[in-house]
N, C-alpha and C. Protein backbone atom coordinates (compact mmCIF):
# COMPACT_ATOMS: atom_id res chain seq x y z
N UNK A 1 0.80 -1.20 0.00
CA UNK A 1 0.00 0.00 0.00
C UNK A 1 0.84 1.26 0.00
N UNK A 2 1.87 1.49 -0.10
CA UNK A 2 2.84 2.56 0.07
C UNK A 2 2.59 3.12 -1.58
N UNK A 3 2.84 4.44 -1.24
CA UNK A 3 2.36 5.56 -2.44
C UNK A 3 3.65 5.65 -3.01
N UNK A 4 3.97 5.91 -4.05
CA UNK A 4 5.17 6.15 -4.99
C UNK A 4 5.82 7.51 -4.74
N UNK A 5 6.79 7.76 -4.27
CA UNK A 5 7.51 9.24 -3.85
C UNK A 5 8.36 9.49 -4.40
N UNK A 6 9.08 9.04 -5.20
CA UNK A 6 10.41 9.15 -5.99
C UNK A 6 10.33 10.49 -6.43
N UNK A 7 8.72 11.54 -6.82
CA UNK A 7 9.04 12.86 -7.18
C UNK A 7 8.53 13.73 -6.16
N UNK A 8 7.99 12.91 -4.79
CA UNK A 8 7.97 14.05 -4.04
C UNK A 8 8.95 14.88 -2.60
N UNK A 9 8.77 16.11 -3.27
CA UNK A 9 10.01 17.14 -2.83
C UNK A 9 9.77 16.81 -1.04
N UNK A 10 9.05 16.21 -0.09
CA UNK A 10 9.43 16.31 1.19
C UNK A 10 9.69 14.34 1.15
N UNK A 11 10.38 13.93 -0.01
CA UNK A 11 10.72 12.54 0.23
C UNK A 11 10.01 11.52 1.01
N UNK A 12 8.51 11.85 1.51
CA UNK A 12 7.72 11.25 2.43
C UNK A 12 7.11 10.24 1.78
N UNK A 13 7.53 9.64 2.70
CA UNK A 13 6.69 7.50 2.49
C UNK A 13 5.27 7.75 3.80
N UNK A 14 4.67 6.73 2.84
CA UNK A 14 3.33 6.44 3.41
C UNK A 14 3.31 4.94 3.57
N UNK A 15 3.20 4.69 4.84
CA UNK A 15 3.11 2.89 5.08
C UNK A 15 2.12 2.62 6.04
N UNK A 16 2.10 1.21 5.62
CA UNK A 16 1.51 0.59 6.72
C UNK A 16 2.23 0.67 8.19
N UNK A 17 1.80 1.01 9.55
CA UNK A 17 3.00 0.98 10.45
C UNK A 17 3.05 -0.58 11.00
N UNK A 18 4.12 -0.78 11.73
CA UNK A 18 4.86 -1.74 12.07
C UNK A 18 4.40 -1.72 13.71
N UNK A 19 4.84 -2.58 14.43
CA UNK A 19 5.24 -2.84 15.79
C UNK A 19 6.34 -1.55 16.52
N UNK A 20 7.52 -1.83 15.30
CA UNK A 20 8.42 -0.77 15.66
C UNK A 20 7.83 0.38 15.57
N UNK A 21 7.25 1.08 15.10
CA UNK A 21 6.92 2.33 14.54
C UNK A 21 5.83 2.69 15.91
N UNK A 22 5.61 1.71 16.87
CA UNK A 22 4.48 2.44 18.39
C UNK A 22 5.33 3.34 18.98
N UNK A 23 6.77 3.45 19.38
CA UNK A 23 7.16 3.96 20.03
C UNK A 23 6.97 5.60 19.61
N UNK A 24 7.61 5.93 18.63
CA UNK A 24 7.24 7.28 17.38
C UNK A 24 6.10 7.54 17.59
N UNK A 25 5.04 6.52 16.82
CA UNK A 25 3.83 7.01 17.12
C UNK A 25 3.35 7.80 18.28
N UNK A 26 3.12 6.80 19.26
CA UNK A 26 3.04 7.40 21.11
C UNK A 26 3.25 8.73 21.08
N UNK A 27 4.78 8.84 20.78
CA UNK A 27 5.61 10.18 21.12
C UNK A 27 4.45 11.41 20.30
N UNK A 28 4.27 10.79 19.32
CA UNK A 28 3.47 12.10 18.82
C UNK A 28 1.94 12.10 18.65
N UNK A 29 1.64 11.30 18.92
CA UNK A 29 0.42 11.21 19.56
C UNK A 29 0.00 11.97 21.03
N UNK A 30 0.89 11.56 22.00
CA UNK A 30 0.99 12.55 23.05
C UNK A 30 1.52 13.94 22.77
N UNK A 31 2.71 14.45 21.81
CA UNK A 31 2.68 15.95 21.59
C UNK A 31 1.07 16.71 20.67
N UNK A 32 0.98 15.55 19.76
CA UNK A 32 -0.52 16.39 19.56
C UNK A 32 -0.93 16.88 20.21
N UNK A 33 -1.37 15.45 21.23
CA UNK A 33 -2.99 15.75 22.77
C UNK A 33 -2.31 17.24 23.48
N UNK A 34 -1.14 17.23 23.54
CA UNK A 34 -0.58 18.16 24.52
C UNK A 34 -0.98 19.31 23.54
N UNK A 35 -1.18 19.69 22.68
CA UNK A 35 -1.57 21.17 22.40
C UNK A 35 -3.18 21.27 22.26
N UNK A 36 -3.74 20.36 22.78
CA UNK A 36 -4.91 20.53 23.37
C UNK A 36 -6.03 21.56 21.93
N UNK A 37 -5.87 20.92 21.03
CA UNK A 37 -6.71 21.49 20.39
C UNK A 37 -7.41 20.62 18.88
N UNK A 38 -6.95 19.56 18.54
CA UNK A 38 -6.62 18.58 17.53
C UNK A 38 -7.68 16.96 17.86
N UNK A 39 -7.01 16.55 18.69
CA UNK A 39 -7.76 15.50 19.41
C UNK A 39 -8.23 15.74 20.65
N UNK A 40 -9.52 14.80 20.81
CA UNK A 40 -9.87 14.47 21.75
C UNK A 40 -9.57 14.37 23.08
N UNK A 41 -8.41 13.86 23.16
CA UNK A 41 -7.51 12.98 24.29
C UNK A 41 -6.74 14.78 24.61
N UNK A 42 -7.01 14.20 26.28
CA UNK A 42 -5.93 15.24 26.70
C UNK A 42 -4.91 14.98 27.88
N UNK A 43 -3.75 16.01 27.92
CA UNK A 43 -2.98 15.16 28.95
C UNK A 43 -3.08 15.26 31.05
N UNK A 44 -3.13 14.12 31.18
CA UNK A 44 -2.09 13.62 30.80
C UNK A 44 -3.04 12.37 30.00
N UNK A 45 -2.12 11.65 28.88
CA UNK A 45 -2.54 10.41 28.53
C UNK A 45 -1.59 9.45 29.04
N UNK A 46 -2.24 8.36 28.52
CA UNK A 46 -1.34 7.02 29.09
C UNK A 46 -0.76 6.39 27.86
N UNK A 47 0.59 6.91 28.04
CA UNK A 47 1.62 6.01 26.60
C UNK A 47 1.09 4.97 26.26
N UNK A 48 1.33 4.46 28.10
CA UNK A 48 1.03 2.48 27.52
C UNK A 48 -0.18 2.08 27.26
N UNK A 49 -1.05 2.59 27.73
CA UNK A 49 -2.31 2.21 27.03
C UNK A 49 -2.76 2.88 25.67
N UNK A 50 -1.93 3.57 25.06
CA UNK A 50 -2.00 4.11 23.89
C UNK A 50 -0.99 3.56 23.09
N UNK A 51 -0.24 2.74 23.30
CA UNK A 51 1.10 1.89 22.85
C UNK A 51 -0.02 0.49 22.77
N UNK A 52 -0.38 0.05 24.10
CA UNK A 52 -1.60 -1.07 23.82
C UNK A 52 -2.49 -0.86 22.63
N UNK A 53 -3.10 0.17 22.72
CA UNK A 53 -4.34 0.14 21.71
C UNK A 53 -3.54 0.13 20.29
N UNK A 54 -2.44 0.91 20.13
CA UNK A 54 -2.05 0.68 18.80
C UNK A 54 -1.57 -0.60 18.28
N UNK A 55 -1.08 -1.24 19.14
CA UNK A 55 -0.12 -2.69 18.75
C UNK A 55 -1.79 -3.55 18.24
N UNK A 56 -2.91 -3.33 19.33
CA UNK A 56 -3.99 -4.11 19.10
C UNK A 56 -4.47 -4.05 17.31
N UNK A 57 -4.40 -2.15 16.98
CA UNK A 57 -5.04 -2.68 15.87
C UNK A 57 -4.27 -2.82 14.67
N UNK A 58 -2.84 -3.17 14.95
CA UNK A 58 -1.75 -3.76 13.85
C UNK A 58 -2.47 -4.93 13.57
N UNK A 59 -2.71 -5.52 14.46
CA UNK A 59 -3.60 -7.56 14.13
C UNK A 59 -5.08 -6.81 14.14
N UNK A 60 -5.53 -6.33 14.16
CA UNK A 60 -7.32 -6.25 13.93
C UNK A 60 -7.26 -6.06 12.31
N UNK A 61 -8.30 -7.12 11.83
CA UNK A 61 -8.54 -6.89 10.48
C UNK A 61 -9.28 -5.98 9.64
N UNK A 62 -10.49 -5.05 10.48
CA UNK A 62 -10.92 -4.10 9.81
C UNK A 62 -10.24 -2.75 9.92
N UNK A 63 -8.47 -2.86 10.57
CA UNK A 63 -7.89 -1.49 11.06
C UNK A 63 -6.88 -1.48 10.29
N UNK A 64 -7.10 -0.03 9.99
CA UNK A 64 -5.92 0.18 9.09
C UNK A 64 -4.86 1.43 10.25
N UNK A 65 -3.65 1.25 9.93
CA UNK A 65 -2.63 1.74 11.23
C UNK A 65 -1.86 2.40 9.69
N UNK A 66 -1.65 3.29 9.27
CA UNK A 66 -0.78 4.39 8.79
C UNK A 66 0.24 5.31 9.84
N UNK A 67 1.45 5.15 8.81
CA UNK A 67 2.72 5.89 9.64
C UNK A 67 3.03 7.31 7.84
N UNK A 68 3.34 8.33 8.56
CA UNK A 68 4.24 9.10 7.58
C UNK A 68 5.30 9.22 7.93
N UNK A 69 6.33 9.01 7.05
CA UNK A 69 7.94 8.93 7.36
C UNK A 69 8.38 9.98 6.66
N UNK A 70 9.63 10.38 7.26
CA UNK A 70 10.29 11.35 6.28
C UNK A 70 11.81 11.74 7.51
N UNK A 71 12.80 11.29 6.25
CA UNK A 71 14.18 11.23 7.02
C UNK A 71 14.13 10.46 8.25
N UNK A 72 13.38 9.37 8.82
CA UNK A 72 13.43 8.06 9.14
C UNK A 72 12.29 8.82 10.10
N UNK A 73 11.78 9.45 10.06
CA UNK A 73 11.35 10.21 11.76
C UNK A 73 9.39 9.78 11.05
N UNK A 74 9.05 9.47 11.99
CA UNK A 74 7.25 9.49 12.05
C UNK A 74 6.67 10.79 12.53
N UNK A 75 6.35 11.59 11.02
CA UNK A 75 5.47 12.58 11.37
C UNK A 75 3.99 13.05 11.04
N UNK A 76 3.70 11.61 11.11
CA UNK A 76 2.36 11.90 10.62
C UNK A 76 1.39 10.14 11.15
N UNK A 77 0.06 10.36 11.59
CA UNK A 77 -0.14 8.52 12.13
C UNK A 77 -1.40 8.88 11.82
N UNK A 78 -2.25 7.56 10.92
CA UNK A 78 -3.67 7.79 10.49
C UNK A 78 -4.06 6.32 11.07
N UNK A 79 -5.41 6.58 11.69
CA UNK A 79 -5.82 4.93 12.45
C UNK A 79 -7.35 5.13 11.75
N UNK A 80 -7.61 4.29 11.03
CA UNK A 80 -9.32 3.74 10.38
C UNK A 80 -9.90 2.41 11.36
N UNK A 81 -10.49 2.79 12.10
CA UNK A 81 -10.84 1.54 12.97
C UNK A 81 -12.56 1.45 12.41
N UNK A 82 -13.08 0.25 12.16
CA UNK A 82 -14.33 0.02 11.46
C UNK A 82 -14.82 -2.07 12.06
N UNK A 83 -15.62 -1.93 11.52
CA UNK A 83 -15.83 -3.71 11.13
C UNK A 83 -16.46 -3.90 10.18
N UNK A 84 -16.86 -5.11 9.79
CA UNK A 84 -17.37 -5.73 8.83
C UNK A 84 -18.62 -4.83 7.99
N UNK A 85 -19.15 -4.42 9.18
CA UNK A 85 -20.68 -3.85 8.40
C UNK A 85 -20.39 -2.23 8.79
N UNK A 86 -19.78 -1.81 9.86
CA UNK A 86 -19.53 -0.42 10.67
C UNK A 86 -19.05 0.72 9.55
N UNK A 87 -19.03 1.74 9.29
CA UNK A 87 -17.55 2.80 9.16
C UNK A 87 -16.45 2.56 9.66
N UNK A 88 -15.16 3.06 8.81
CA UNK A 88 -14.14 2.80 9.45
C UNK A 88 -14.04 4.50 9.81
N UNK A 89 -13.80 4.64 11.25
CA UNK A 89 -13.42 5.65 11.85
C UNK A 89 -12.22 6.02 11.77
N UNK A 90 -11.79 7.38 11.29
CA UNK A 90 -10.46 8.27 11.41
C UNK A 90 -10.31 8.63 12.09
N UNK A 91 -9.09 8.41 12.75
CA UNK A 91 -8.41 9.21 13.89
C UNK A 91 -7.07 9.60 13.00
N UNK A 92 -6.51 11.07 13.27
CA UNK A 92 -5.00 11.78 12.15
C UNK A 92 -4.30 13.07 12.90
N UNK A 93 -3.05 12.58 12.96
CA UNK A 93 -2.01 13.70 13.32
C UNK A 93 -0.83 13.53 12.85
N UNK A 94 -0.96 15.12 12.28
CA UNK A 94 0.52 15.42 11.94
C UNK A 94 1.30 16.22 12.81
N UNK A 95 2.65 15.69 13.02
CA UNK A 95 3.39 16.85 13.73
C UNK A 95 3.34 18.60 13.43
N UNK A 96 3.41 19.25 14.38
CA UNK A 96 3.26 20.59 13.96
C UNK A 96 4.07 21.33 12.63
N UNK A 97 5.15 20.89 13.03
CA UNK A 97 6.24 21.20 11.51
C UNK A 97 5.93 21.05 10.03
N UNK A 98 4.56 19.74 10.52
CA UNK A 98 4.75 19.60 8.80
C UNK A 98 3.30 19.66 8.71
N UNK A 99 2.52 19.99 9.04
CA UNK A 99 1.45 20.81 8.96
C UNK A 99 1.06 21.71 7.55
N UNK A 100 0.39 21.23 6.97
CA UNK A 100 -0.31 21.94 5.73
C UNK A 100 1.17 22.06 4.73
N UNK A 101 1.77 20.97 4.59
CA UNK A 101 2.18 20.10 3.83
C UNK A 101 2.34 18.92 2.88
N UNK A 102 1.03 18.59 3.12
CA UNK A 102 0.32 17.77 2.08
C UNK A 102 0.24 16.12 2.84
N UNK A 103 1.18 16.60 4.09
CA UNK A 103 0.80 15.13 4.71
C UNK A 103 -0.35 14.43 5.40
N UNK A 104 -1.25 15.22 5.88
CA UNK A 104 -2.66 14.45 6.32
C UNK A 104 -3.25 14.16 4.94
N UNK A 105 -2.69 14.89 3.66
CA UNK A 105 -3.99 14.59 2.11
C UNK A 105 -3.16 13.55 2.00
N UNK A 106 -2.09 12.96 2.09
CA UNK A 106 -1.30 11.42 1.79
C UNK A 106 -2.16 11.09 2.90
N UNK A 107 -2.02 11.11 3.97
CA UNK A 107 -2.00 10.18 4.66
C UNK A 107 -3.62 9.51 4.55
N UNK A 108 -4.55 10.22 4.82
CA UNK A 108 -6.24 10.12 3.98
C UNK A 108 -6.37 9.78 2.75
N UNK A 109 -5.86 10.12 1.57
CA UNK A 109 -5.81 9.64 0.71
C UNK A 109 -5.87 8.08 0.57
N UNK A 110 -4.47 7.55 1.09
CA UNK A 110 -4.10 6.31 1.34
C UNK A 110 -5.18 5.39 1.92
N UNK A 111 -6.15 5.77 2.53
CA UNK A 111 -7.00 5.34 3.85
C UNK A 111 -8.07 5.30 3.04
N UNK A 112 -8.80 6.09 2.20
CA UNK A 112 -9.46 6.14 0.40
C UNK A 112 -9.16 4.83 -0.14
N UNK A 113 -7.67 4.75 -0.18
CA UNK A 113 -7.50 3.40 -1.21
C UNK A 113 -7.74 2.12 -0.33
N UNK A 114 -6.68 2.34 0.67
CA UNK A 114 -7.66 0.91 1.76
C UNK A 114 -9.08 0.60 1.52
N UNK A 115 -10.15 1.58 2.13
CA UNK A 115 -11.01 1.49 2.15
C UNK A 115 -11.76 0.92 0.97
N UNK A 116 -11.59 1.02 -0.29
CA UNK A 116 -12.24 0.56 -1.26
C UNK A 116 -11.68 -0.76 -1.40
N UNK A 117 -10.73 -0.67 -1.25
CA UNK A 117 -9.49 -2.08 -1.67
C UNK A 117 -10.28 -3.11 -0.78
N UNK A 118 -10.60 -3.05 0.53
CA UNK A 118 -11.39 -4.04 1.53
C UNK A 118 -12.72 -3.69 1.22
N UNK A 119 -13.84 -2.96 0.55
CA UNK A 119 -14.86 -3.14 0.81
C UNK A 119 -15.45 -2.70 1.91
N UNK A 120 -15.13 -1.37 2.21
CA UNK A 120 -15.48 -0.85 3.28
C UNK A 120 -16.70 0.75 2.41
N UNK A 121 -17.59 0.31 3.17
CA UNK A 121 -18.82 0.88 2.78
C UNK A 121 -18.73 2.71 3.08
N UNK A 122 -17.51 2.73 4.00
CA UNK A 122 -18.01 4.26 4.52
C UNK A 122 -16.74 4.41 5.09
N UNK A 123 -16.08 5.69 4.74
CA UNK A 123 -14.91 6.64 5.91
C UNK A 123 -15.80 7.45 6.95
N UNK A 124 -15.24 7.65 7.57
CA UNK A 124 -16.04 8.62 9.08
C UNK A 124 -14.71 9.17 9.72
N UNK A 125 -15.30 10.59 9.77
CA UNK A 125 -14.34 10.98 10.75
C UNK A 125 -14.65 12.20 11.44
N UNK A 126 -14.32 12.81 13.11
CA UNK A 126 -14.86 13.83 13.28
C UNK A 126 -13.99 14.75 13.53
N UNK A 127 -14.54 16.14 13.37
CA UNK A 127 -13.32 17.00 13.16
C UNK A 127 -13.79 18.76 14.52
N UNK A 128 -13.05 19.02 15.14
CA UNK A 128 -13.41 19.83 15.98
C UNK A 128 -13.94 21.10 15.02
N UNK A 129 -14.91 22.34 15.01
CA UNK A 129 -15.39 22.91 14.08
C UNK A 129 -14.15 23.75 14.26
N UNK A 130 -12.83 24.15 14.80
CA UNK A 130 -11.80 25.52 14.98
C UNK A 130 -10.68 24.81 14.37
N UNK A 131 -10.86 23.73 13.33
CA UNK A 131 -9.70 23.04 13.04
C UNK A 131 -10.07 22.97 11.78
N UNK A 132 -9.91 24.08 10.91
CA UNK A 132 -10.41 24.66 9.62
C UNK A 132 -9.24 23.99 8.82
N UNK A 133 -8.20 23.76 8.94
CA UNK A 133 -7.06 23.21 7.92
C UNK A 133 -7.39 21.80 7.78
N UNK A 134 -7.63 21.09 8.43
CA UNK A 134 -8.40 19.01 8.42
C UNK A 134 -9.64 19.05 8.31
N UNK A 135 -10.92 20.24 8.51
CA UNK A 135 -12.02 20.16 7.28
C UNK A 135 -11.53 20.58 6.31
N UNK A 136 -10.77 21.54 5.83
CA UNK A 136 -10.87 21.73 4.23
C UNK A 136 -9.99 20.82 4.09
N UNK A 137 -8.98 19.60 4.72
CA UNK A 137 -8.57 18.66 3.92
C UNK A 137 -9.60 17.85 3.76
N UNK A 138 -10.39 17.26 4.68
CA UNK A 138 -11.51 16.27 4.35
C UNK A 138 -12.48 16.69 3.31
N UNK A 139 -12.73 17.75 3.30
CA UNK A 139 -13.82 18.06 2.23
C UNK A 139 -13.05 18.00 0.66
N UNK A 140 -11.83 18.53 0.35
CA UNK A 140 -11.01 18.61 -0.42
C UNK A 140 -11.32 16.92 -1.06
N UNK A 141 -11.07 16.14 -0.22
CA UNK A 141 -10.77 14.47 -0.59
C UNK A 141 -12.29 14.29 -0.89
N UNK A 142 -12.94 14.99 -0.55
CA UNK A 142 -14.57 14.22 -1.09
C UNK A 142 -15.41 14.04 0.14
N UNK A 143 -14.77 13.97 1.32
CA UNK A 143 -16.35 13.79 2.42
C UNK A 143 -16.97 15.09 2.54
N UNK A 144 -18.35 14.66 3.22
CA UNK A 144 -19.16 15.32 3.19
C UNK A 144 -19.79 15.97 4.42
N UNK A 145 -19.90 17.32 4.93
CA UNK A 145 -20.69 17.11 6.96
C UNK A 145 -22.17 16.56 6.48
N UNK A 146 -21.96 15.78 7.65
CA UNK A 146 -22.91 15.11 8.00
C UNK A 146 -23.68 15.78 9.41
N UNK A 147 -22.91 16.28 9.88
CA UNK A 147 -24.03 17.06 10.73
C UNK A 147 -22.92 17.83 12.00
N UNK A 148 -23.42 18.23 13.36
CA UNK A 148 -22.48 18.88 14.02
C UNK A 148 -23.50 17.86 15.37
N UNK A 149 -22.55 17.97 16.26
CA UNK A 149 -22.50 17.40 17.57
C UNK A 149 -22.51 18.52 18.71
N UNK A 150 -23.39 19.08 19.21
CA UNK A 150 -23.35 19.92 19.75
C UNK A 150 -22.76 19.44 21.40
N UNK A 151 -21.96 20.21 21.80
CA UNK A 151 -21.62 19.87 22.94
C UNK A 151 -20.92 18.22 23.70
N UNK A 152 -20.49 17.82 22.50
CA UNK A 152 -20.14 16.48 22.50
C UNK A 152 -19.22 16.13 23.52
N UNK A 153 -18.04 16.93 23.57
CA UNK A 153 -16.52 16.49 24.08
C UNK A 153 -16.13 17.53 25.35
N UNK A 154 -16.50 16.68 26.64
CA UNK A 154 -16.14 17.48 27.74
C UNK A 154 -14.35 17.60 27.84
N UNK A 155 -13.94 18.62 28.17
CA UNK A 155 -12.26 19.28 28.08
C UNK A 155 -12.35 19.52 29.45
N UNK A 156 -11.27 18.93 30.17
CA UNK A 156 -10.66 18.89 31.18
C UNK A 156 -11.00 20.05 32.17
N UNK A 157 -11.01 21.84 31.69
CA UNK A 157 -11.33 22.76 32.29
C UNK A 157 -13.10 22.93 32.18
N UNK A 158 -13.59 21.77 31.90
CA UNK A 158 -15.56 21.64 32.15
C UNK A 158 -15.81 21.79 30.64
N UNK A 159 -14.84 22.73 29.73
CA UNK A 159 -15.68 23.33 28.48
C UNK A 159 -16.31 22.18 27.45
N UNK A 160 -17.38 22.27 27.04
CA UNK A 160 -17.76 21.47 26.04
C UNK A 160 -17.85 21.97 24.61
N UNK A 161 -17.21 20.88 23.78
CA UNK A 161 -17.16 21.03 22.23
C UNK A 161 -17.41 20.61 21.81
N UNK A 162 -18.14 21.72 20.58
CA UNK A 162 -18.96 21.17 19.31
C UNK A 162 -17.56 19.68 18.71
N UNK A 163 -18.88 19.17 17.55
CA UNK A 163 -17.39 18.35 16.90
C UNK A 163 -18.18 17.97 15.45
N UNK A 164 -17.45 18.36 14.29
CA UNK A 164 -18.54 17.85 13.11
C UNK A 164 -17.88 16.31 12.63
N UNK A 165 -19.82 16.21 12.26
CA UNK A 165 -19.15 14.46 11.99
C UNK A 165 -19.20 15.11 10.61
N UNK A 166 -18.13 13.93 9.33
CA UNK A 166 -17.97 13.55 8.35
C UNK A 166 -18.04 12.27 7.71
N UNK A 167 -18.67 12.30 6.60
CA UNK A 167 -18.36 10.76 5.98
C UNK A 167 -17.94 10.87 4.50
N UNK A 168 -17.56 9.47 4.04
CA UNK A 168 -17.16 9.76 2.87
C UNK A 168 -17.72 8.18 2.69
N UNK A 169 -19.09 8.21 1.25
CA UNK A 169 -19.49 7.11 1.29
C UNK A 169 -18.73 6.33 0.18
N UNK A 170 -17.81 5.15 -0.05
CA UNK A 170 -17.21 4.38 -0.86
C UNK A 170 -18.02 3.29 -1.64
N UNK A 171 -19.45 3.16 -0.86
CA UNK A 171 -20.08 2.64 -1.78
C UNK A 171 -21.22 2.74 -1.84
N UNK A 172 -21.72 3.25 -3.10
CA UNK A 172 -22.94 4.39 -3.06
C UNK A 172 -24.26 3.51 -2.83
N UNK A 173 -24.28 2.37 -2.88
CA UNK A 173 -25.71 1.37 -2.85
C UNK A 173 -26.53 1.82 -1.31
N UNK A 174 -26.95 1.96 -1.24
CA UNK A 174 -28.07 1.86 -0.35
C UNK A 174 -28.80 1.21 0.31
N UNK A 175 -29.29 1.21 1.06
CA UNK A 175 -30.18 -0.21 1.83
C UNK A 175 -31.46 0.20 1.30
N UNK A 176 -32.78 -0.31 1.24
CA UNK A 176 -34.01 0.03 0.80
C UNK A 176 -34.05 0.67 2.36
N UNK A 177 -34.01 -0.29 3.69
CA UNK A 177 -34.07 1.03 4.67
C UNK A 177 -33.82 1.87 4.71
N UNK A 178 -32.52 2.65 4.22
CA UNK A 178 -32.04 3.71 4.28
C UNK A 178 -33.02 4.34 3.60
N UNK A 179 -33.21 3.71 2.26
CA UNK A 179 -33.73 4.83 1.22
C UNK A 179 -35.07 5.53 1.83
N UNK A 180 -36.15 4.26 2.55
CA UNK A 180 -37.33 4.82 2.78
C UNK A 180 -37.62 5.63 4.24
N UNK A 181 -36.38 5.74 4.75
CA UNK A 181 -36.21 6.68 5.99
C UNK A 181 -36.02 8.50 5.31
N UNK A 182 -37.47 9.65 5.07
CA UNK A 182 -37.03 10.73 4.48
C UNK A 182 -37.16 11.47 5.90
């Protein structure tokens, strides 16, 4: 699944991640949470149970675990967690440095091709509404809002935040339920 880079100017590989690649991950997974504005998760978090959950969905079969590399360093980690019949849910961070660099549109992109490649009916992902650079990447790639979550995500100092959901449907068929629900 790795994207062809030979002409691109920040030399960045897109892979599947590894076992090796939790430690990196972690690390920037926790500097995300720490600027408290991106994800969900805030600190303090727990490495190891965030080192756990990732190793888990290296072996889960509806999870896709994305690393961005560049000059050996992981700066970028995309997780699609879904099942058989579900959405696969996005979770995405890029290090601050490389930020509106084209690495979350690789790294989603890539997660596009999974997704069709397995037969996965639907991308999902939610995006805080003050994080205007990862909606206009998601919308850019083709998803769509699906609606806003009012008051969804309690933050450590009490505040509650909106959060918009997104989807991106991969396969346009329909259920007759769906259809006759107006």
């Amino acid at each position: 699944m790795p994207i062809d880079t030979r002409d691109d100017p920040l030399d960045l590989v897109v892979r599947a991640a590894t076992v090796e690649d939790g430690e990196e991950m972690v690390e920037l997974y926790l500097r995300v949470g720490q600027e408290g504005l991106f994800v969900a998760a805030e600190p303090p978090i727990d490495s190891h149970e965030r080192r756990l959950w990732l190793e888990h969905g290296l072996e889960a079969p509806w999870t896709l675990v994305l690393v961005a590399i560049t000059a050996g360093d992981v700066i970028g980690y995309l997780t699609a967690v879904g099942s058989e019949r579900d959405p696969a849910e996005i979770g995405l961070g890029v290090a601050r440095a490389w930020r509106g660099r084209g690495v979350g549109t690789r790294l989603v992109a890539t997660a596009i091709e999974w997704g069709r490649g397995r037969g996965v009916h639907k991308l999902a992902a939610e995006v805080f509404p003050h994080n205007e650079p990862t909606l206009h990447l998601f919308n850019k790639l083709g998803f769509e809002r699906e609606g806003l979550r009012r008051s969804h995500y309690r933050r450590r100092d009490g505040a509650l935040w909106d959060v918009v959901v997104l989807g991106l449907p991969l396969d346009r068929q329909r259920s007759s339920a769906s259809s006759a629900i107006i």
